[in-house]
Protein backbone atom coordinates (compact mmCIF):
# COMPACT_ATOMS: atom_id res chain seq x y z
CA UNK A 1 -21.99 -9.03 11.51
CA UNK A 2 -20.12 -7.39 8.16
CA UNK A 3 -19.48 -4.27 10.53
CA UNK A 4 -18.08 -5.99 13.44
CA UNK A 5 -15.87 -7.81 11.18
CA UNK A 6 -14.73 -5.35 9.19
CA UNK A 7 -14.41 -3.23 12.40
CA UNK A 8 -11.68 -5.89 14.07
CA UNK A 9 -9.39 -6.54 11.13
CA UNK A 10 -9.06 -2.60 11.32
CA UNK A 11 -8.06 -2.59 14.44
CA UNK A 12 -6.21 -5.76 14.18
CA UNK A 13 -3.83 -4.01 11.34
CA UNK A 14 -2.86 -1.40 14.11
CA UNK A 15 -0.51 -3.96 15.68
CA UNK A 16 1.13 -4.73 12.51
CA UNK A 17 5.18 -4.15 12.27
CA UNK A 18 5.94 -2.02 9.55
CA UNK A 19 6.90 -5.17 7.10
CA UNK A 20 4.02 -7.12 7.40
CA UNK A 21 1.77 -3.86 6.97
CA UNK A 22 3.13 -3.21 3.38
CA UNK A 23 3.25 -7.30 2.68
CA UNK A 24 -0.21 -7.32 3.71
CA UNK A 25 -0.95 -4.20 1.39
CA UNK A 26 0.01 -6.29 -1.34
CA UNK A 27 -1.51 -9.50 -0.77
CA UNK A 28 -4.61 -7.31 -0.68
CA UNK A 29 -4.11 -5.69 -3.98
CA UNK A 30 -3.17 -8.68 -5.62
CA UNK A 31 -7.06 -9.93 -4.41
CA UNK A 32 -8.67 -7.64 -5.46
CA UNK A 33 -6.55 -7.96 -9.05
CA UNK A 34 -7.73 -11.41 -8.98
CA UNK A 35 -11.48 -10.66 -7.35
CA UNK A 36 -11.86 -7.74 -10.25
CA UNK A 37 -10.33 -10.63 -13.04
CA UNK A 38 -13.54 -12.91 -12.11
CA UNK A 39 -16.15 -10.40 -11.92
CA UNK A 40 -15.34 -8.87 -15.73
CA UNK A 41 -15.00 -13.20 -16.29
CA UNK A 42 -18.51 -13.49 -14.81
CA UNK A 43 -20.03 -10.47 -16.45
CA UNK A 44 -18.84 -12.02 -20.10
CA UNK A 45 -21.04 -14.97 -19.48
CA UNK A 46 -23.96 -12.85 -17.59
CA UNK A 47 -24.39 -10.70 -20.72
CA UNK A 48 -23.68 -13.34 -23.17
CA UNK A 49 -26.80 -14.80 -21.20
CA UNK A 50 -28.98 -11.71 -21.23
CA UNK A 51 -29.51 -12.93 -17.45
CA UNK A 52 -30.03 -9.03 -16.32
CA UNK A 53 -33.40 -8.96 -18.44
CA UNK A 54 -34.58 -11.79 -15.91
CA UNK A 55 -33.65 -9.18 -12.85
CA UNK A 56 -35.91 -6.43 -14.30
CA UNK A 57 -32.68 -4.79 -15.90
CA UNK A 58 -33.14 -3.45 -19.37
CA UNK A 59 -29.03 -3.40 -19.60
CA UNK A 60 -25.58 -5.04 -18.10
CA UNK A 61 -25.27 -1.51 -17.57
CA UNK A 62 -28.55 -1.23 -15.29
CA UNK A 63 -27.94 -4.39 -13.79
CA UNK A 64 -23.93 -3.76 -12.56
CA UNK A 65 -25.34 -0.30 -11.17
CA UNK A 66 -28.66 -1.05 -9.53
CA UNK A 67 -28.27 -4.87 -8.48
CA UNK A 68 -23.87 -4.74 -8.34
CA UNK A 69 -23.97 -1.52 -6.90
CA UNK A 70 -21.27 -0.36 -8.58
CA UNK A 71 -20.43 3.23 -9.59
CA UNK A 72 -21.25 4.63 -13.08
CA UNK A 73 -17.44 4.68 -13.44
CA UNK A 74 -16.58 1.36 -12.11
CA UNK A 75 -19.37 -0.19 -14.39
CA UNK A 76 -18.83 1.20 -17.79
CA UNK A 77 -14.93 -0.28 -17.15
CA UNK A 78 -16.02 -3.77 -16.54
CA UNK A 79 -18.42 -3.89 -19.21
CA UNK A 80 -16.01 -2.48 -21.58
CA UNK A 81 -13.07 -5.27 -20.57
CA UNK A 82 -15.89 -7.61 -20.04
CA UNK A 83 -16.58 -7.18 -24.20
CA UNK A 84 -13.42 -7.30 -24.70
CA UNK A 85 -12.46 -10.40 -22.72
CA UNK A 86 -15.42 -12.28 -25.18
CA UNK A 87 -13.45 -11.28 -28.02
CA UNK A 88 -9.59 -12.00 -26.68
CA UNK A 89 -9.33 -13.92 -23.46
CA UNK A 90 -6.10 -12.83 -22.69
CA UNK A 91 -7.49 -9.56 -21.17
CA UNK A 92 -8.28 -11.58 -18.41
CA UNK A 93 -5.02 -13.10 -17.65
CA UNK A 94 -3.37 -9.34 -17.97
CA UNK A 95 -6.31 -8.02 -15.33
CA UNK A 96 -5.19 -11.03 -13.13
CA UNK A 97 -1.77 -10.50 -12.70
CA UNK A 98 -1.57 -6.35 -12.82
CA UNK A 99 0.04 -6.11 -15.79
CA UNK A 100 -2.80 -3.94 -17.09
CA UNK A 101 -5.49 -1.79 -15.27
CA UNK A 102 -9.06 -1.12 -16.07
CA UNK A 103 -8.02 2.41 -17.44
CA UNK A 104 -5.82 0.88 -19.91
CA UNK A 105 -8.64 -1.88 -20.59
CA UNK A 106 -11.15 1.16 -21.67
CA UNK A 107 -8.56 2.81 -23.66
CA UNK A 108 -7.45 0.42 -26.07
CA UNK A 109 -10.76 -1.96 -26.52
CA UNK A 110 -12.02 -0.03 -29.75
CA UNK A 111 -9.00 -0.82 -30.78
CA UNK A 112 -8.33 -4.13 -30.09
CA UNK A 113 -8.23 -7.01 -33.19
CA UNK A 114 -7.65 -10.35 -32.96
CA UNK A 115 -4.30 -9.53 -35.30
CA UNK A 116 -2.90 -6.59 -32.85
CA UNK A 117 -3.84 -7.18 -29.46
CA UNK A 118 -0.86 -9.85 -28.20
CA UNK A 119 1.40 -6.41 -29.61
CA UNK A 120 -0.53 -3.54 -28.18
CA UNK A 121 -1.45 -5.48 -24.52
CA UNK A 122 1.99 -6.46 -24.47
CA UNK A 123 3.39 -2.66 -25.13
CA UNK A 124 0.70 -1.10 -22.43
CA UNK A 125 1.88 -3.35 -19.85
CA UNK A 126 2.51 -1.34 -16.63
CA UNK A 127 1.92 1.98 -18.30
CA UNK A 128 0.53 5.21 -17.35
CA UNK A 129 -2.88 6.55 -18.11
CA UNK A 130 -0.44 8.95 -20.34
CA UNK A 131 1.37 6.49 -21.88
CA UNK A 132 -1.70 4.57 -23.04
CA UNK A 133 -2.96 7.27 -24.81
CA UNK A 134 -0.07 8.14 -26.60
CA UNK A 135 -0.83 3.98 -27.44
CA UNK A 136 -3.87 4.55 -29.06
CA UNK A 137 -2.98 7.97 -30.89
CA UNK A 138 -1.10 5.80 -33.19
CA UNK A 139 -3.01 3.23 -33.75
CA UNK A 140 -6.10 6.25 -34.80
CA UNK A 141 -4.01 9.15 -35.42
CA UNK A 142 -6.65 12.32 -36.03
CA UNK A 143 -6.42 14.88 -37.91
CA UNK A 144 -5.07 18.54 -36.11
CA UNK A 145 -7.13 20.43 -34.58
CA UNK A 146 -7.86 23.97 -36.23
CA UNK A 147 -6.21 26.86 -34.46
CA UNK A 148 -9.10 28.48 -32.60
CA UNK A 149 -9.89 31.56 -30.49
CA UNK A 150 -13.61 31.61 -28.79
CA UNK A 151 -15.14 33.71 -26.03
CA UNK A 152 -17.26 31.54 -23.32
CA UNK A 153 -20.49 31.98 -22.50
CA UNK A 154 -21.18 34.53 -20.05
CA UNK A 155 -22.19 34.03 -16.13
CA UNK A 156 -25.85 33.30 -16.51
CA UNK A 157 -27.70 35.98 -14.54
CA UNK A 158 -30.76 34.61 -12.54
CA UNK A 159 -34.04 36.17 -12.60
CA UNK A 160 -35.03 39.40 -11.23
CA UNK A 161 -35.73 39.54 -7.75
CA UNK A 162 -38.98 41.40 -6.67
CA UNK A 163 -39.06 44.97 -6.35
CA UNK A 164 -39.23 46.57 -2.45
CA UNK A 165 -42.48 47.50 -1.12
CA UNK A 166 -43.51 51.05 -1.74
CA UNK A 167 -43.35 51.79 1.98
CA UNK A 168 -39.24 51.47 1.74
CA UNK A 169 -38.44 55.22 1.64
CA UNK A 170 -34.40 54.04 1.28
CA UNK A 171 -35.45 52.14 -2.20
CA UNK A 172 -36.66 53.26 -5.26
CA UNK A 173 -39.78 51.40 -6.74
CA UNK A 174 -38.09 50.98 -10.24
CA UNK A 175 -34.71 49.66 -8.67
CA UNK A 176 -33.94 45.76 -9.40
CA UNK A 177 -31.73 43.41 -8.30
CA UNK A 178 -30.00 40.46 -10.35
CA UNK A 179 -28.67 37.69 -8.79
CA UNK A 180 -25.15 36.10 -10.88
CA UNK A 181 -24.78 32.61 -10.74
CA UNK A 182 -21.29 31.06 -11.70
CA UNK A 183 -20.11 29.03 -14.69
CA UNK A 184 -20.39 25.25 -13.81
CA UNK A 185 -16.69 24.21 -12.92
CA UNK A 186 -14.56 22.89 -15.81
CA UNK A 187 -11.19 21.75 -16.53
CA UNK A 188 -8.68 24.58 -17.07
CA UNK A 189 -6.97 23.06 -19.77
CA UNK A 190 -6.40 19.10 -21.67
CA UNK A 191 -3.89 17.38 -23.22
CA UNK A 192 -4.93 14.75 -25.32
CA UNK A 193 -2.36 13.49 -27.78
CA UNK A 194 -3.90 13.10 -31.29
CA UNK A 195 -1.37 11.52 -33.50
CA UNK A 196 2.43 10.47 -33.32
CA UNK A 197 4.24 13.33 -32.23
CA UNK A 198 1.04 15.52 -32.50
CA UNK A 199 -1.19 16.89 -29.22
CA UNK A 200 -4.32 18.87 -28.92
CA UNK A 201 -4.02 21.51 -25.78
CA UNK A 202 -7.08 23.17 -24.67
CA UNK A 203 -7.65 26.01 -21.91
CA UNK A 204 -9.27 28.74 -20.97
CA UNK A 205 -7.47 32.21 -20.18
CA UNK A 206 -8.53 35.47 -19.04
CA UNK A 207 -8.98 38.81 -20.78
CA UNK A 208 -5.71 39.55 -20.15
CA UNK A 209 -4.05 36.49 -21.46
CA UNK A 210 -6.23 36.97 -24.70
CA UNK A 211 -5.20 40.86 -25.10
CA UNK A 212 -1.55 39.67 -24.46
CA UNK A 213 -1.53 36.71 -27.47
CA UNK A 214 -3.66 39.29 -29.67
CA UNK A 215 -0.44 42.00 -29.47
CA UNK A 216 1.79 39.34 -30.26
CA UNK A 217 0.45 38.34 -33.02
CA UNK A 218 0.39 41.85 -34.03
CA UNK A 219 4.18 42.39 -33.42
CA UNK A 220 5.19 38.96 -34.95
CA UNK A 221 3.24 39.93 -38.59
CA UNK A 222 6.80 40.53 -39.62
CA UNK A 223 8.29 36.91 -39.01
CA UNK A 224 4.70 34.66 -37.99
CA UNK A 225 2.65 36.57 -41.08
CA UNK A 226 -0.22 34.23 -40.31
CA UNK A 227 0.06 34.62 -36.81
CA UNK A 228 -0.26 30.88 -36.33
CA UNK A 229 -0.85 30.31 -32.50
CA UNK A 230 1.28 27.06 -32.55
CA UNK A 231 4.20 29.31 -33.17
CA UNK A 232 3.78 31.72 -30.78
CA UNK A 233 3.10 29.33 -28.13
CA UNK A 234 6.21 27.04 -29.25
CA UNK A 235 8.10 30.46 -28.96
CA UNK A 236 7.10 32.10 -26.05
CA UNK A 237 7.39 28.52 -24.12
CA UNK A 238 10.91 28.22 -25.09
CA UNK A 239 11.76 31.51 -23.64
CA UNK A 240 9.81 30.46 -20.47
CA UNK A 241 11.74 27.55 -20.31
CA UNK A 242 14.96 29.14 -20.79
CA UNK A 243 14.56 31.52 -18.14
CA UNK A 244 12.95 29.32 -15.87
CA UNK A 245 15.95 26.68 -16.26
CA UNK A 246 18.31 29.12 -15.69
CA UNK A 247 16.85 30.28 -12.41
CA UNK A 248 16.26 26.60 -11.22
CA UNK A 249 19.36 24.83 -11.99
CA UNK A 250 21.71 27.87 -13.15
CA UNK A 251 21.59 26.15 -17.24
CA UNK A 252 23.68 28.58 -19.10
CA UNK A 253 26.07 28.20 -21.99
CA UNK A 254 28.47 30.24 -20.62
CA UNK A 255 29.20 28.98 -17.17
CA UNK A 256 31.59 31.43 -14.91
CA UNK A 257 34.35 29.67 -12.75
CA UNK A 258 33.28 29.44 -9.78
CA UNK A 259 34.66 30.97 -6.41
CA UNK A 260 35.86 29.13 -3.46
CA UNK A 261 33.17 29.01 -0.47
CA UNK A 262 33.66 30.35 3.19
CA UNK A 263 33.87 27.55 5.69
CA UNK A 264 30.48 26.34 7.05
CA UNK A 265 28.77 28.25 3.77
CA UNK A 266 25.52 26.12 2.33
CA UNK A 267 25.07 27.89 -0.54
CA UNK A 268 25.17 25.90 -3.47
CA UNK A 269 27.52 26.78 -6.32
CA UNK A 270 25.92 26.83 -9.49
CA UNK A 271 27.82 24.90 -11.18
CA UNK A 272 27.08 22.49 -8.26
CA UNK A 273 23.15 23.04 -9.11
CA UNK A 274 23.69 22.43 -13.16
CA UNK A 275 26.10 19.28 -12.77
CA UNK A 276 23.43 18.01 -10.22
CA UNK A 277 20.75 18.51 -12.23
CA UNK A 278 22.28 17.21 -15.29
CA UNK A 279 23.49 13.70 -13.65
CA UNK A 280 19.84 13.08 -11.98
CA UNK A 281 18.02 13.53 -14.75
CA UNK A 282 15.96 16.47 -13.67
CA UNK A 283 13.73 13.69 -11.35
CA UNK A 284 14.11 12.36 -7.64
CA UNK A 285 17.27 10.33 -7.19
CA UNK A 286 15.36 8.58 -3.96
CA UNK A 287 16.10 4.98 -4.69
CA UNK A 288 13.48 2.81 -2.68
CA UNK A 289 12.90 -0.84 -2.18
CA UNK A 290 11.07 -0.79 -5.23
CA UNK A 291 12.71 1.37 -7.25
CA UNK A 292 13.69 4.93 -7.98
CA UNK A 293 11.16 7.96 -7.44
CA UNK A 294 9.85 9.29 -10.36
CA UNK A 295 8.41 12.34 -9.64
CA UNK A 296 9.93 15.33 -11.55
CA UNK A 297 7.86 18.24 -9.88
CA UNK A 298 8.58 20.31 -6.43
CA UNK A 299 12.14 19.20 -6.80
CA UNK A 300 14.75 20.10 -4.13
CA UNK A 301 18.47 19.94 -3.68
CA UNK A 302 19.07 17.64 -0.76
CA UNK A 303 22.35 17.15 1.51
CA UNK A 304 23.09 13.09 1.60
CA UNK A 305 25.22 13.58 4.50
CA UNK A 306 23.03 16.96 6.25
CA UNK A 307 24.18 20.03 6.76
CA UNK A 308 23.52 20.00 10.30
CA UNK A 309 25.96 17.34 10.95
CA UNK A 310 28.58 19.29 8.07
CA UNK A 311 27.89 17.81 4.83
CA UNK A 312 29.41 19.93 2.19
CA UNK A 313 27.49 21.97 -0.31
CA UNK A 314 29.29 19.53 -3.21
CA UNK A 315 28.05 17.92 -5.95
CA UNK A 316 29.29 14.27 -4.56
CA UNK A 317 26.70 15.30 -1.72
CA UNK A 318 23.48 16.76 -3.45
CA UNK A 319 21.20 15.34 -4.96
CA UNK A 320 17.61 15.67 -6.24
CA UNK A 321 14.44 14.80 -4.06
CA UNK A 322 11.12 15.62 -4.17
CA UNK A 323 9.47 17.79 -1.42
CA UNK A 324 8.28 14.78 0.15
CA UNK A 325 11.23 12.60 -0.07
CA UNK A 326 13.49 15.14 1.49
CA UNK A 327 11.13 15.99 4.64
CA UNK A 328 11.20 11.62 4.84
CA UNK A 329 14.72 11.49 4.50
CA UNK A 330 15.20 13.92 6.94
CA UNK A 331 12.79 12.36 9.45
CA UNK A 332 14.43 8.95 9.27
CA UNK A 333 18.33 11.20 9.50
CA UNK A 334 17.05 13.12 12.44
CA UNK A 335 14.29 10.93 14.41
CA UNK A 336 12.61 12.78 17.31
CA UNK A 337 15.21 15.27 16.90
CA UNK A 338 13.91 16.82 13.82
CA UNK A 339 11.06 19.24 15.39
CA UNK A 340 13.50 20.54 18.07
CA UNK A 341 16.24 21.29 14.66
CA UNK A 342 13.33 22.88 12.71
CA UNK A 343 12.29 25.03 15.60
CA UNK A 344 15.63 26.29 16.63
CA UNK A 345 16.74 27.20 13.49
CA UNK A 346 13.65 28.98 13.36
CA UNK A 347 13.82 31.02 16.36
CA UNK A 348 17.72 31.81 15.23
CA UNK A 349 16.66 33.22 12.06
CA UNK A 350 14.03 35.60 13.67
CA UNK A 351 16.57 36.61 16.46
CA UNK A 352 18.71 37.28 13.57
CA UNK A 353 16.82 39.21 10.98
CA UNK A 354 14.78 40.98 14.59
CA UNK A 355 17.73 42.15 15.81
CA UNK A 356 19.04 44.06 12.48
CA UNK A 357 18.25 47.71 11.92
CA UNK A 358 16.44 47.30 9.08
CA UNK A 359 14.07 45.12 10.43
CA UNK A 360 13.52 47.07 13.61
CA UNK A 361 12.29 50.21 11.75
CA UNK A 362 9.75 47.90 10.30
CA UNK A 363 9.13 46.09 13.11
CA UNK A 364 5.42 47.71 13.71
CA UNK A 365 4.47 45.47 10.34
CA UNK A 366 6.14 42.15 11.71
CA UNK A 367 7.16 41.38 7.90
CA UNK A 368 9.99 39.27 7.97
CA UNK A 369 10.48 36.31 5.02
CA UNK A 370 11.22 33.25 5.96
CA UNK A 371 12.58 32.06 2.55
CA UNK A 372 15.62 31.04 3.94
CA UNK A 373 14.87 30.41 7.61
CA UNK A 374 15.76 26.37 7.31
């Protein structure tokens, strides 16, 4: 009965206008705010109770994974905002409404008091994951971390397989083969801030990476005498970021004047690129119904008015969107049309770069970039 239910609202959603699909997202979400409210509400007075020792539980936590049936995950969060409702009620009302999220909930309750909690629940509301930890790195600021340099465990080798028969002529007897099992996956690299203004970065690099940072800190002696990784890092990451600015969004202090353009041209000045850059922030400049995109990563320069139709390569009409902003904007510009564009301007730039000389005496390879094919 649950099946076929759940199987024809599905379908029913199909036939839903594009408005009431997204209304109906939220009235959803805002349920299941108020469904997860209750349960934490519920669990309060279930533990207070010790009622899971009557359903052969041992723990809340036994009784929300094996009678519940909720995840591990999904378990240790309610308990933990559970606790924390029985101390400060209010946790509920913040659950409720979305103002804070069972992430945030985990974070701060060890550091919730009756004195702070109105100030700290009312700073983490709507925040990041990111932002909550920065939270609760002031309210326990730690110590920093030593400066440390260790080699990982090597690949565990697995025992020795058995030796060939003697009849093998092609083997010799005394020959054995090992078989290497990987390192367990792990996260390439944290950061977890640790105080005000103070973060702890961990990672793992290769051999070369490590023979790379061990000559620096030879050839810094001079100016870093303690060769103090911080330092290095701090300087070879503003040189990254120097170079890497100035190939992104031309940053330079000593910007050239810049040359009119041929008619039709679509390169982008750079001082189009910096003064771009520099008004949008360095982050989308997609403004939708509920606000502007934040995302600051896989950024693009996109034509308001598009090229195809002869917008200008001008700062009044580019701005910054993200990869997936620009393909929507283009979509909703260009309709149907938009495969057809993509693939002719495809098939020009092959004809194009095909029919030159240099490309025919390396035709035989078929290498041809498509960098700037759209």
């Amino acid at each position: 009965m649950v099946e076929r239910r759940m199987t024809n609202i599905f379908e029913s959603f199909s036939t839903l206008s594009n408005p009431e699909l997204l209304a109906a997202v939220e009235r959803a979400a805002s349920c299941e705010r108020i469904s997860t409210a209750e349960l934490v509400a519920l669990l309060v007075h279930v533990d207070r109770r010790r009622l899971y020792l009557s359903q052969g539980c041992s723990s809340l936590f036994t009784y929300c994974t094996q009678v519940l049936h909720l995840s591990e995950h999904a378990a240790y969060g309610r308990i933990e905002a559970a606790r924390a409702a029985r101390r400060l009620p209010a946790v509920l009302n913040l659950l409720a409404d979305g103002s804070v999220n069972m992430t945030t909930i985990t974070l701060l309750a060890p550091h919730l008091t009756p004195e702070n909690h109105e100030l700290v629940l009312g700073e983490a509301r709507y925040r990041s994951k990111r932002d909550v930890e920065h939270i609760v790195a002031r309210l326990r600021p730690q110590a920093d971390t030593p400066n440390a340099v260790r080699k990982l465990p090597a690949a565990y080798a697995g025992p020795p397989a058995e030796p060939q028969r003697a009849n093998d002529q092609n083997v010799r007897l005394d020959s054995v083969a090992t078989v290497t099992t990987p390192l367990p996956q792990r996260a390439t690299s944290v950061v977890t801030p640790t105080a005000p203004e103070r973060y702890k970065v961990q990672l793992t690099v290769s051999r070369e990476t490590y023979d790379k940072l061990r000559r620096l800190q030879d050839l810094l002696r001079h100016s870093i005498p303690t060769g103090d990784l911080t330092a290095i890092v701090d300087r070879a990451l503003t040189l990254l970021l120097a170079d890497v600015e100035k190939a992104r969004h031309s940053k330079t202090e000593r910007p050239r004047t810049t040359r009119p353009l041929p008619s039709g041209s679509r390169h982008l000045p750079a001082a189009v690129r910096r003064e771009v850059w520099k008004r949008d922030g360095g982050q989308c400049a997609f403004v939708g119904a509920n606000g502007r995109c934040s995302e600051r990563g896989f950024l693009e320069f996109h034509h308001v008015e598009p090229y195809a139709v002869g917008g200008p390569p001008s700062a009044d009409n580019i701005q910054l969107r993200c990869r997936a902003h620009n393909l929507y904007e283009a979509e909703v510009y260009f309709g149907e049309r938009l495969p057809l564009l993509v693939r002719e301007k495809r098939v020009a730039y092959e004809l194009a770069n095909f029919s030159s000389p240099k490309c025919c005496r390396a035709r035989s390879g078929v290498r041809v970039s498509r960098s700037a094919a759209f």
